[in-house]
Structures are given as C-alpha cells and as structure tokens.
N, C-alpha and C. Protein backbone atom coordinates (compact mmCIF):
# COMPACT_ATOMS: atom_id res chain seq x y z
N UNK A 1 39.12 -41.68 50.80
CA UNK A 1 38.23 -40.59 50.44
C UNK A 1 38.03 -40.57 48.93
N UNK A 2 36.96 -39.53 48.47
CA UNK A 2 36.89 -39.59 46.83
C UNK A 2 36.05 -37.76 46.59
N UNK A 3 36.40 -37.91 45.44
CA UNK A 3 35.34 -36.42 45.24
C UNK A 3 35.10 -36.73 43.93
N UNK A 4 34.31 -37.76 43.64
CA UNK A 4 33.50 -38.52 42.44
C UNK A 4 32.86 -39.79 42.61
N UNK A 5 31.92 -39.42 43.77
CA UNK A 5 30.95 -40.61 44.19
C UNK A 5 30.01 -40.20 43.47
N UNK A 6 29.36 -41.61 43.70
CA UNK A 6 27.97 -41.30 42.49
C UNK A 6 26.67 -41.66 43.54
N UNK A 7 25.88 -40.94 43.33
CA UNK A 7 24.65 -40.71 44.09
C UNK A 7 23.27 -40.78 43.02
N UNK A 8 22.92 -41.89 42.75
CA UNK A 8 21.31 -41.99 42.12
C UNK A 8 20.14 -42.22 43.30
N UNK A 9 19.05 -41.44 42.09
CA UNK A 9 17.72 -41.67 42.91
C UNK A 9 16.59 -41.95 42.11
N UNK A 10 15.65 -42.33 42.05
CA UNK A 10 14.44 -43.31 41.81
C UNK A 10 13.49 -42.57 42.35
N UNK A 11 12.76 -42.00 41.68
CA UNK A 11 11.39 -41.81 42.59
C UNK A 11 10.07 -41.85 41.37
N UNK A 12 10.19 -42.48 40.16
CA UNK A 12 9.50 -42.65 38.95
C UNK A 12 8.15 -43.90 39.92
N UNK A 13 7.26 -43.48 39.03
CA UNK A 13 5.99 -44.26 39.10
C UNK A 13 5.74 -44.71 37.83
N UNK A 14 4.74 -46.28 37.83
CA UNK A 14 4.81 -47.16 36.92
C UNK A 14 3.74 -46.11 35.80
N UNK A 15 4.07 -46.03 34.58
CA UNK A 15 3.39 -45.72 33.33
C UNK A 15 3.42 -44.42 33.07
N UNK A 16 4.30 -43.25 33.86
CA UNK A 16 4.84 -41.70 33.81
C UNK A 16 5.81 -41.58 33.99
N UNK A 17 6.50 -40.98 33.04
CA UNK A 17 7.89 -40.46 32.78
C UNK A 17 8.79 -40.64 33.62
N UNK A 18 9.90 -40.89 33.72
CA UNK A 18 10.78 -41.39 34.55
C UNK A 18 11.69 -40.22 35.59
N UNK A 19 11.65 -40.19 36.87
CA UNK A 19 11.97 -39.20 37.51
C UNK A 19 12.94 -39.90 38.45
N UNK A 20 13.89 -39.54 37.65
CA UNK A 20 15.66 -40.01 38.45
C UNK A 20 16.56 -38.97 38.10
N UNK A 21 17.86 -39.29 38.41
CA UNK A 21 18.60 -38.26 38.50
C UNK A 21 19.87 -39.05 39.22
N UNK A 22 21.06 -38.28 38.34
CA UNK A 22 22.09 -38.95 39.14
C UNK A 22 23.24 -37.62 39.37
N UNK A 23 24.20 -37.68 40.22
CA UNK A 23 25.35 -37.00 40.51
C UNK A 23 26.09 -37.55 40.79
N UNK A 24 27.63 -37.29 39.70
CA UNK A 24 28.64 -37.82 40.08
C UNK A 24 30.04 -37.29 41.08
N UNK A 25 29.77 -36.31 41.39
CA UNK A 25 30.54 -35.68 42.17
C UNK A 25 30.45 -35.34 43.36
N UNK A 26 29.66 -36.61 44.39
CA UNK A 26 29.82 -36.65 45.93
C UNK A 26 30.96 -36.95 46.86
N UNK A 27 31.77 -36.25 47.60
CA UNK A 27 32.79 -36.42 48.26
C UNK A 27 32.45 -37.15 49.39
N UNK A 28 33.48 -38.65 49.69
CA UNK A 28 32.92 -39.07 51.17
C UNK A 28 34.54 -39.36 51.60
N UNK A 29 34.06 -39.60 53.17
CA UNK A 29 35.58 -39.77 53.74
C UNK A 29 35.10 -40.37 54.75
N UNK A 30 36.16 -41.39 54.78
CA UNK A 30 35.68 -42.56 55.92
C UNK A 30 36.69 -42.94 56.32
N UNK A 31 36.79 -43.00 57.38
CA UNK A 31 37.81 -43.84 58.36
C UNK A 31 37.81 -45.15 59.00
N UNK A 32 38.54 -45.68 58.43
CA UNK A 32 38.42 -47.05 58.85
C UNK A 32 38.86 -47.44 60.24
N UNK A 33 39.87 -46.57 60.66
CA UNK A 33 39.99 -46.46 62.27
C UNK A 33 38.90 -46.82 63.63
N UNK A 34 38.05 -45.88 63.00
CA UNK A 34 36.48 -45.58 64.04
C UNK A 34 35.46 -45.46 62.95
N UNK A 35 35.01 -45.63 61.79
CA UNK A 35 34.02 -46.42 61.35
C UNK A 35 33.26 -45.21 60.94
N UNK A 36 33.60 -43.74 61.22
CA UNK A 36 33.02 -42.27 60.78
C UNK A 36 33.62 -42.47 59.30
N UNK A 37 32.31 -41.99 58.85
CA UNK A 37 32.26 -41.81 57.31
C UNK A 37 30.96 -40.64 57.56
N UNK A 38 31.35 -39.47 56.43
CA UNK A 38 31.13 -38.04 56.08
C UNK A 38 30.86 -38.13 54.34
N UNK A 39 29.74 -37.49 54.18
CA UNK A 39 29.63 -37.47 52.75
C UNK A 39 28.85 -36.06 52.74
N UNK A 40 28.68 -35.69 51.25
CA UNK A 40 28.63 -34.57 51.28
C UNK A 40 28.21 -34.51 49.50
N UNK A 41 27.20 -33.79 49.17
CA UNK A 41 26.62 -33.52 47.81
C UNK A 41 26.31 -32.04 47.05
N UNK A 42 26.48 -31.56 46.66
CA UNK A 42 25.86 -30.54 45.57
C UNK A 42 25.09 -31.07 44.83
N UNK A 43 23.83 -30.42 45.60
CA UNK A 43 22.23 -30.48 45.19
C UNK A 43 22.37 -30.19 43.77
N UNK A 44 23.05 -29.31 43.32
CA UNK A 44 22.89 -28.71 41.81
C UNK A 44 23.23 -29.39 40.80
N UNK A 45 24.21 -30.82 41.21
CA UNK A 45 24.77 -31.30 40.68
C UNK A 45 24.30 -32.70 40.18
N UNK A 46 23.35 -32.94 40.74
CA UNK A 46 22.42 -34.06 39.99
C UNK A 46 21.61 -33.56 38.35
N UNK A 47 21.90 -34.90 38.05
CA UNK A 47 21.83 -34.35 36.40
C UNK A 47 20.53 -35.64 36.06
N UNK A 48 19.31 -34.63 35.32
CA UNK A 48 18.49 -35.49 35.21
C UNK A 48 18.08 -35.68 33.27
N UNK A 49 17.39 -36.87 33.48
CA UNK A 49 17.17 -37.02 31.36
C UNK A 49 16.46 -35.72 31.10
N UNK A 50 15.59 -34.93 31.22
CA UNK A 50 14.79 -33.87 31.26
C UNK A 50 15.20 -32.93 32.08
N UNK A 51 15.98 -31.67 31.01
CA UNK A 51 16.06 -30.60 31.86
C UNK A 51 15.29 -29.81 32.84
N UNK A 52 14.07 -29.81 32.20
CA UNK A 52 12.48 -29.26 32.77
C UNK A 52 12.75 -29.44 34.12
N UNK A 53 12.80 -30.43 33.50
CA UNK A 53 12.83 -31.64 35.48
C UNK A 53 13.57 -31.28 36.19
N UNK A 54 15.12 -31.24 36.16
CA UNK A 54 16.10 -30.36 36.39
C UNK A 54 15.75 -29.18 37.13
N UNK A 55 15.39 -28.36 36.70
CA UNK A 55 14.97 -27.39 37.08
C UNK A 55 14.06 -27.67 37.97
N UNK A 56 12.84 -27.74 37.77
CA UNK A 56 11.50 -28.04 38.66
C UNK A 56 12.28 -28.88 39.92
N UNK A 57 12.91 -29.32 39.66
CA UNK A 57 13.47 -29.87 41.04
C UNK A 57 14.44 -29.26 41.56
N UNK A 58 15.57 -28.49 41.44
CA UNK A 58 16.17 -27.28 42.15
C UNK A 58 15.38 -26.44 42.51
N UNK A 59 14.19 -25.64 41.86
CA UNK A 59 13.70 -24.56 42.34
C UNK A 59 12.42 -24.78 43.02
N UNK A 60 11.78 -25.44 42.55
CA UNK A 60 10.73 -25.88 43.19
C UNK A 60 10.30 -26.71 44.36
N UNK A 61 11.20 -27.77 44.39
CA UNK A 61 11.24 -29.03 45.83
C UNK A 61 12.34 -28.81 46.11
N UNK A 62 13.31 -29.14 46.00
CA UNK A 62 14.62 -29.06 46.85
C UNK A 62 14.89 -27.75 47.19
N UNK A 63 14.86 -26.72 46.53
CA UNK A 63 15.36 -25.24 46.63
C UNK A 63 16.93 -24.99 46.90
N UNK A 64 17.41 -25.64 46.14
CA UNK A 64 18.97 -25.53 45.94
C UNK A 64 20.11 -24.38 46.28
N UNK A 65 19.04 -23.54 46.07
CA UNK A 65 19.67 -21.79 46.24
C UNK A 65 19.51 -21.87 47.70
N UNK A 66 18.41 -21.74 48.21
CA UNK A 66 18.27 -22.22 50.02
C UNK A 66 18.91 -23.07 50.55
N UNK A 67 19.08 -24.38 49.83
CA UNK A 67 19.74 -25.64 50.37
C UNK A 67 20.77 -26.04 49.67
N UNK A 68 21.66 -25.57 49.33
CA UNK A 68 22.80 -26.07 48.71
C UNK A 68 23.36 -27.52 48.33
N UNK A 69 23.81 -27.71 49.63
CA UNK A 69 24.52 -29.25 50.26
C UNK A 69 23.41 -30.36 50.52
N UNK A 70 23.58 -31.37 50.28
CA UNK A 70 23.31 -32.68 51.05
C UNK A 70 24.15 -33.84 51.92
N UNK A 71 24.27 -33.61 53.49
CA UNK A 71 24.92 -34.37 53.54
C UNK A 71 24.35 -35.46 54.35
N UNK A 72 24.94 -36.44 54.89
CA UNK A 72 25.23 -37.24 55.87
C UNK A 72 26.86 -37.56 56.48
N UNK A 73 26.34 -37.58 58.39
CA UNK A 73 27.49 -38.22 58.97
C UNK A 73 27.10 -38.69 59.95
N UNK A 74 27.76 -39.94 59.75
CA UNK A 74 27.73 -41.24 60.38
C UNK A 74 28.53 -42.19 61.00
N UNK A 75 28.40 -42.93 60.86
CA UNK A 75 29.63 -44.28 62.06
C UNK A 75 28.55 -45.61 60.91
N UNK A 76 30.13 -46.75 60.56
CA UNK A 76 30.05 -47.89 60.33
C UNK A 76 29.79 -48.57 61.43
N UNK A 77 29.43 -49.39 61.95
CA UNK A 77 28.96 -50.40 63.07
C UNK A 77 30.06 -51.15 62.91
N UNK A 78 31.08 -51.42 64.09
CA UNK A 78 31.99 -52.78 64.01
C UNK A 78 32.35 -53.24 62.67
N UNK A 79 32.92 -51.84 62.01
CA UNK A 79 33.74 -52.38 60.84
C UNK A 79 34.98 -53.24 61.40
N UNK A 80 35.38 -53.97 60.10
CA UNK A 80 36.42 -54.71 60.48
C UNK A 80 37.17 -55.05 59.09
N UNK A 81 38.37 -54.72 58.89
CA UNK A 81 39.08 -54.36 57.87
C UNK A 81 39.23 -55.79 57.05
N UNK A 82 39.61 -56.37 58.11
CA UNK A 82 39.76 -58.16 58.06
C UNK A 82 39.17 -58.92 57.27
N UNK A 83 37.44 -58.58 57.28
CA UNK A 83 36.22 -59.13 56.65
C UNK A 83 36.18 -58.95 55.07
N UNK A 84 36.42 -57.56 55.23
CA UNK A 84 36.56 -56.86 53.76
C UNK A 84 37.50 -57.40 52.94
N UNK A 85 38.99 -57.59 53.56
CA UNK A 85 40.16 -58.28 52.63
C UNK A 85 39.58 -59.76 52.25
N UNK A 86 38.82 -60.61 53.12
CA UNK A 86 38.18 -61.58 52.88
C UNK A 86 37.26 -61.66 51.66
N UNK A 87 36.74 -60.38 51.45
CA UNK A 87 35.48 -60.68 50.74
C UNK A 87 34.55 -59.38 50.81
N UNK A 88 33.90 -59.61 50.49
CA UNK A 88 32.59 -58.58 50.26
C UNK A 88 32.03 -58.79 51.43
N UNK A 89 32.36 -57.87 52.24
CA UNK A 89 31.32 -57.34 53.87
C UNK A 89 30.37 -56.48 53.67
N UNK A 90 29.52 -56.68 54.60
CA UNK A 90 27.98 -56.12 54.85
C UNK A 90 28.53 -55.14 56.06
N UNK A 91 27.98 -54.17 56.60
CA UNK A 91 27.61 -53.91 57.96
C UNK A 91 27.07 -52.63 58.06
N UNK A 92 26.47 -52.45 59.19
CA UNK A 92 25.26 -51.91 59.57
C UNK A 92 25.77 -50.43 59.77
N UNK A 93 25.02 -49.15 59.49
CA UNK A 93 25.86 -47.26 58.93
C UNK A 93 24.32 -46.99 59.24
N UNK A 94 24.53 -45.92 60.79
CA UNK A 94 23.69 -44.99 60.56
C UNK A 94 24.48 -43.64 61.14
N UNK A 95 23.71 -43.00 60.79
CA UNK A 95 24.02 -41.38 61.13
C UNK A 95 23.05 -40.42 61.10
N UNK A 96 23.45 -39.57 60.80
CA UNK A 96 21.85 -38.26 60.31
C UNK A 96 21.97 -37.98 59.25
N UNK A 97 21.27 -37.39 58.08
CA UNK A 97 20.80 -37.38 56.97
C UNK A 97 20.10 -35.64 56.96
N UNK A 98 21.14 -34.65 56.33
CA UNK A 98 21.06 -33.37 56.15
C UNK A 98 20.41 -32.88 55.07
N UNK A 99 19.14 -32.85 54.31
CA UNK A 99 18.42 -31.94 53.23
C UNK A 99 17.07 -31.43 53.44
N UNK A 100 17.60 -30.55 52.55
CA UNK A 100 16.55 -29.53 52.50
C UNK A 100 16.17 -28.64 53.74
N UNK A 101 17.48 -28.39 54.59
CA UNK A 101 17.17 -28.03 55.82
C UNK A 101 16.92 -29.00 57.17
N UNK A 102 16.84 -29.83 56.72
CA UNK A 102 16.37 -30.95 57.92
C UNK A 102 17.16 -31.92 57.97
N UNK A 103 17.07 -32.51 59.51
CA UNK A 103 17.68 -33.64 59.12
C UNK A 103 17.46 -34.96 60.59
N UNK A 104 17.29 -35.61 59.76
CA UNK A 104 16.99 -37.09 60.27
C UNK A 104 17.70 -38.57 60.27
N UNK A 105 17.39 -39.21 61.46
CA UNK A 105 18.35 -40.22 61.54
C UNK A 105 18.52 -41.07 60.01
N UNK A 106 19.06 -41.70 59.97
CA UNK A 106 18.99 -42.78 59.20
C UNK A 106 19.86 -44.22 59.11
N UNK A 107 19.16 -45.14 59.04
CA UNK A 107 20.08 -46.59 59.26
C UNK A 107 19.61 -47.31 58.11
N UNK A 108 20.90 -48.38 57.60
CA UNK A 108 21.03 -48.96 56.69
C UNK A 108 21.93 -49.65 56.63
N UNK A 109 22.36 -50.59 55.61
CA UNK A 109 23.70 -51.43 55.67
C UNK A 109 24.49 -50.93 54.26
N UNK A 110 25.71 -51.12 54.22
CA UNK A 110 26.55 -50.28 53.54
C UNK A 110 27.27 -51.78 53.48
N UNK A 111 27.76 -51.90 51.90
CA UNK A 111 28.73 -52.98 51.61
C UNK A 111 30.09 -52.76 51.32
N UNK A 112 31.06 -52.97 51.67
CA UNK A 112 32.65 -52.83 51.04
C UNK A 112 33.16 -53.79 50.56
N UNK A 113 33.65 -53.97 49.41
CA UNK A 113 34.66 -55.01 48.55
C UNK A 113 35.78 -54.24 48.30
N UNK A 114 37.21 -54.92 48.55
CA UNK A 114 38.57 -53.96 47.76
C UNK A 114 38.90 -54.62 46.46
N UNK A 115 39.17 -53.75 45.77
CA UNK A 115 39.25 -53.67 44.28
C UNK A 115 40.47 -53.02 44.32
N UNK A 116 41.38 -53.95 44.08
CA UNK A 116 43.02 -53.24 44.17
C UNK A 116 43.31 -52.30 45.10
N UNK A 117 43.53 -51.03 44.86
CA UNK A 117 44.50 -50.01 46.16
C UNK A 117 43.00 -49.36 46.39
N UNK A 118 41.67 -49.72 45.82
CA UNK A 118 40.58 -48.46 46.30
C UNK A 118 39.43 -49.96 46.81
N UNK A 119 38.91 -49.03 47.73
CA UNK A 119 37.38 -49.51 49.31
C UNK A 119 36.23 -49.35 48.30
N UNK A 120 35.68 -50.30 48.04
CA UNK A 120 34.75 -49.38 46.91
C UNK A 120 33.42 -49.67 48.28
N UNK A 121 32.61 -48.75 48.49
CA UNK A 121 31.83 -48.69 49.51
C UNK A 121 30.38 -48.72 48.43
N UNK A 122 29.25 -49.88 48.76
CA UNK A 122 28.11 -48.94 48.07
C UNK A 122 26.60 -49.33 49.37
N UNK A 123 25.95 -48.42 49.03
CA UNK A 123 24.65 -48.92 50.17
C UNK A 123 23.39 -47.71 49.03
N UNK A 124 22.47 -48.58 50.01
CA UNK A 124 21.22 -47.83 49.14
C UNK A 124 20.47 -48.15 50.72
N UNK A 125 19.25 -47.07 50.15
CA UNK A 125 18.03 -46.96 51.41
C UNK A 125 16.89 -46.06 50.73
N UNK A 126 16.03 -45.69 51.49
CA UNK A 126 14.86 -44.64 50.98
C UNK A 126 14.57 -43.91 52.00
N UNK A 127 14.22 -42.71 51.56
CA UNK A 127 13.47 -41.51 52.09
C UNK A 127 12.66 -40.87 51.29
N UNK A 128 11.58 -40.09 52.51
CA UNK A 128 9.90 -40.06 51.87
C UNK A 128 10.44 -38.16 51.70
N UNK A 129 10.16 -37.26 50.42
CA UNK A 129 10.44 -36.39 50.64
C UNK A 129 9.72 -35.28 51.58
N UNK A 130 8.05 -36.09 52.29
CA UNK A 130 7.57 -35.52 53.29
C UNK A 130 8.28 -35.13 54.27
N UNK A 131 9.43 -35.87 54.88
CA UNK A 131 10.22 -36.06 56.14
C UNK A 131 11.21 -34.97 55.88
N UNK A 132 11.38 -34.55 54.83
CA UNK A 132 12.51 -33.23 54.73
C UNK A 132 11.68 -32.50 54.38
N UNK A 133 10.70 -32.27 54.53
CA UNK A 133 9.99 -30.73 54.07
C UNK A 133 9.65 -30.35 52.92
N UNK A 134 9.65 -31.62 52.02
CA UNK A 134 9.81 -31.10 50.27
C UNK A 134 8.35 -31.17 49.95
N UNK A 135 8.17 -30.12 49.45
CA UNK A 135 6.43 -30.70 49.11
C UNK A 135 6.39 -30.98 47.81
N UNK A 136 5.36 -31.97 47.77
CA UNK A 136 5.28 -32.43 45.96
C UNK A 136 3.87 -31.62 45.56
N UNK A 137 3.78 -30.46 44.50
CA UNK A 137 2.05 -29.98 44.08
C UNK A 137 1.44 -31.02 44.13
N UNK A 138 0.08 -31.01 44.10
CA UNK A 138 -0.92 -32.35 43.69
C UNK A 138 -0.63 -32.59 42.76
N UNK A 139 -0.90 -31.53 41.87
CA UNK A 139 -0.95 -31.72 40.10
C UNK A 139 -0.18 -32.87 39.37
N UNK A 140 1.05 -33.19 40.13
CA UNK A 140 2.39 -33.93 39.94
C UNK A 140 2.77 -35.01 40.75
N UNK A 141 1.57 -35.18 42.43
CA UNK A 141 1.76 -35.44 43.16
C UNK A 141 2.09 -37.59 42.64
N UNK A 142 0.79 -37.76 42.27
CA UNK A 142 0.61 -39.06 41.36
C UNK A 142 2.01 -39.34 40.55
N UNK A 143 2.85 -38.62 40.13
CA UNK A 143 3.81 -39.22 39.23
C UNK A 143 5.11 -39.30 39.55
N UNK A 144 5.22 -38.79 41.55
CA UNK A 144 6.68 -39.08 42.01
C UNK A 144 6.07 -40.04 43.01
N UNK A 145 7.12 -41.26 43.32
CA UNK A 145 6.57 -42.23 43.65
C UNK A 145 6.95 -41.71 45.76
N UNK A 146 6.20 -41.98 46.92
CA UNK A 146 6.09 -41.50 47.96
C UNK A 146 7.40 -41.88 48.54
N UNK A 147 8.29 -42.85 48.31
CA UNK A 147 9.92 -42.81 48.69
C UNK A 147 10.32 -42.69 47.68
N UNK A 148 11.45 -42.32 47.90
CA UNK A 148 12.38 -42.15 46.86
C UNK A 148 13.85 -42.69 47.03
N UNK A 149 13.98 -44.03 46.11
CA UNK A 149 15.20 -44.78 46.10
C UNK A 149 16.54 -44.08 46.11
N UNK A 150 17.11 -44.22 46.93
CA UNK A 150 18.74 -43.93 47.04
C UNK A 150 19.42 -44.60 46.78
N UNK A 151 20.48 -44.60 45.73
CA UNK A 151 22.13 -45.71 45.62
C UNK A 151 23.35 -44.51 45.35
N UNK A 152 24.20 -45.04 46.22
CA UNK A 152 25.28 -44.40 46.71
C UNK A 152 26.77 -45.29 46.31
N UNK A 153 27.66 -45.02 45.87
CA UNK A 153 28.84 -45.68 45.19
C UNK A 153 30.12 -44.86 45.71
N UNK A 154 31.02 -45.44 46.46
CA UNK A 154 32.42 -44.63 46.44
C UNK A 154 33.25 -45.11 46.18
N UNK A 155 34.21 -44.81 45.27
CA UNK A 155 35.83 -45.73 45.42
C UNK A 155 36.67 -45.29 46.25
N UNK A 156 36.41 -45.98 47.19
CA UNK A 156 37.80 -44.75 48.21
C UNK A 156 39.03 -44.98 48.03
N UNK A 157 39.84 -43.96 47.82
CA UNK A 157 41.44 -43.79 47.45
C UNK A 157 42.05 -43.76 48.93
N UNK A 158 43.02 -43.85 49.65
CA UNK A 158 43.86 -44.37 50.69
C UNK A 158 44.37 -42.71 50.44
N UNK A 159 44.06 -41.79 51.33
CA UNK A 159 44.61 -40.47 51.01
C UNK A 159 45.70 -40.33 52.33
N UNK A 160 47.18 -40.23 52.06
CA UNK A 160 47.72 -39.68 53.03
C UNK A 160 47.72 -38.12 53.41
C-alpha cells in the first residue's frame, strides 16, 4: 500500500496554455493474493502551474465540494508475483472508475517492477470528461484537449 501516489493529467492543447495538474497524495492498496487493487484521490489535492486554473477546476468542472474523492476499484488480471521478480511485467487492470459522481468501467494495462522491499506499480489511460458529467464552457472549450491523459505511480510498501 502507499498514501503518496502520484496521479498526473494532460489535457493541454497544442499552442494554449498548458492544462495539467498533478497530486501527490493518492492512497492505493493492492493485493497481490487476488489481484484487487483500490485507489483513492483528493480531488483538492491536485496542484496545478496556475492557481486560476486551480480553482476553475475545483469549482467549476470537477466540483470538489460535491465530489470530493476520486476513486477506482479493480482486479489485476492473472497477476503473477513470479513475472514481476523476473522483470518488469505488464498485465491487464480493469475496474470502475468513480468521479464526479459517476462512474464507469475502465480497462488498461498496469506495469510492476520491484525496486528493493517496494512494487512500484505505474499505468496510464484516458478519459473524456463528457463521460463523467464535467462540462467544459465553450468559451474554453477549444483549449482542453477532448481526453484527458492519465499517469498513475505507486510505490507499494509490504504493510503488515
């Protein structure tokens, strides 16, 4: 488990200001047993280059005060511990995908390498913020790009 995953996102368009944002304080917990892995975010806690932005994006699209949390929970596909001590494994993580009130499947592949006593887990994917309910104004509509890149990082610690 960890409670300092890092969660970036991408949703900048080519030749307007750059609209990312990162948070370092996502908790995930995964079991290598049965392949459930739980993560879990504070919306508030993404920190962007432009406060403005910051803002305009808690209160305005995400609604942070309404929606607090972001999570997902899921199942690894035929993890196998084995692969990983070998090397850098791939394998296939879906689950459902909790924001902004909604929530939807989602599948992707998730990589693990061990790095001494910690799982370092990372995967990336995209989602359109149409599909959670977020509306973008027109006015602004042109300068967030229609998915929005996800990368996800954990070091998992071996918690007894």
């Amino acid at each position: 488990m960890t409670r300092s995953g890092e969660i970036k996102f991408e949703a900048s368009m080519p030749a307007f200001e750059e609209v990312a944002a990162k948070n370092n304080t996502v908790s995930c917990i995964f079991d290598k047993s049965t392949g459930d892995i739980a993560v879990l975010a504070l919306v508030k806690a993404f920190r962007f280059k432009v406060p403005l932005m910051e803002e305009h994006f808690n209160e305005n699209y995400i609604e942070s005060d309404k929606f607090p949390k972001a999570t997902f929970k899921g199942k690894v596909i035929n993890f196998d511990a084995a692969k990983v001590a070998a090397g850098k494994a791939a394998f296939d993580v879906e689950g459902d995908l909790t924001l902004h009130g909604v929530t939807k499947k989602v599948k992707t592949k998730i990589t693990f390498v061990q790095s001494g006593e910690k799982l370092v887990a990372t995967c990336n994917f995209k989602v359109k913020p149409a599909d959670y309910n977020i509306k973008i104004p027109s006015v602004v509509k042109s300068k967030i790009a229609e998915s929005v890149e996800i990368d996800l990082k954990f070091d998992l610690e071996k918690k007894v």
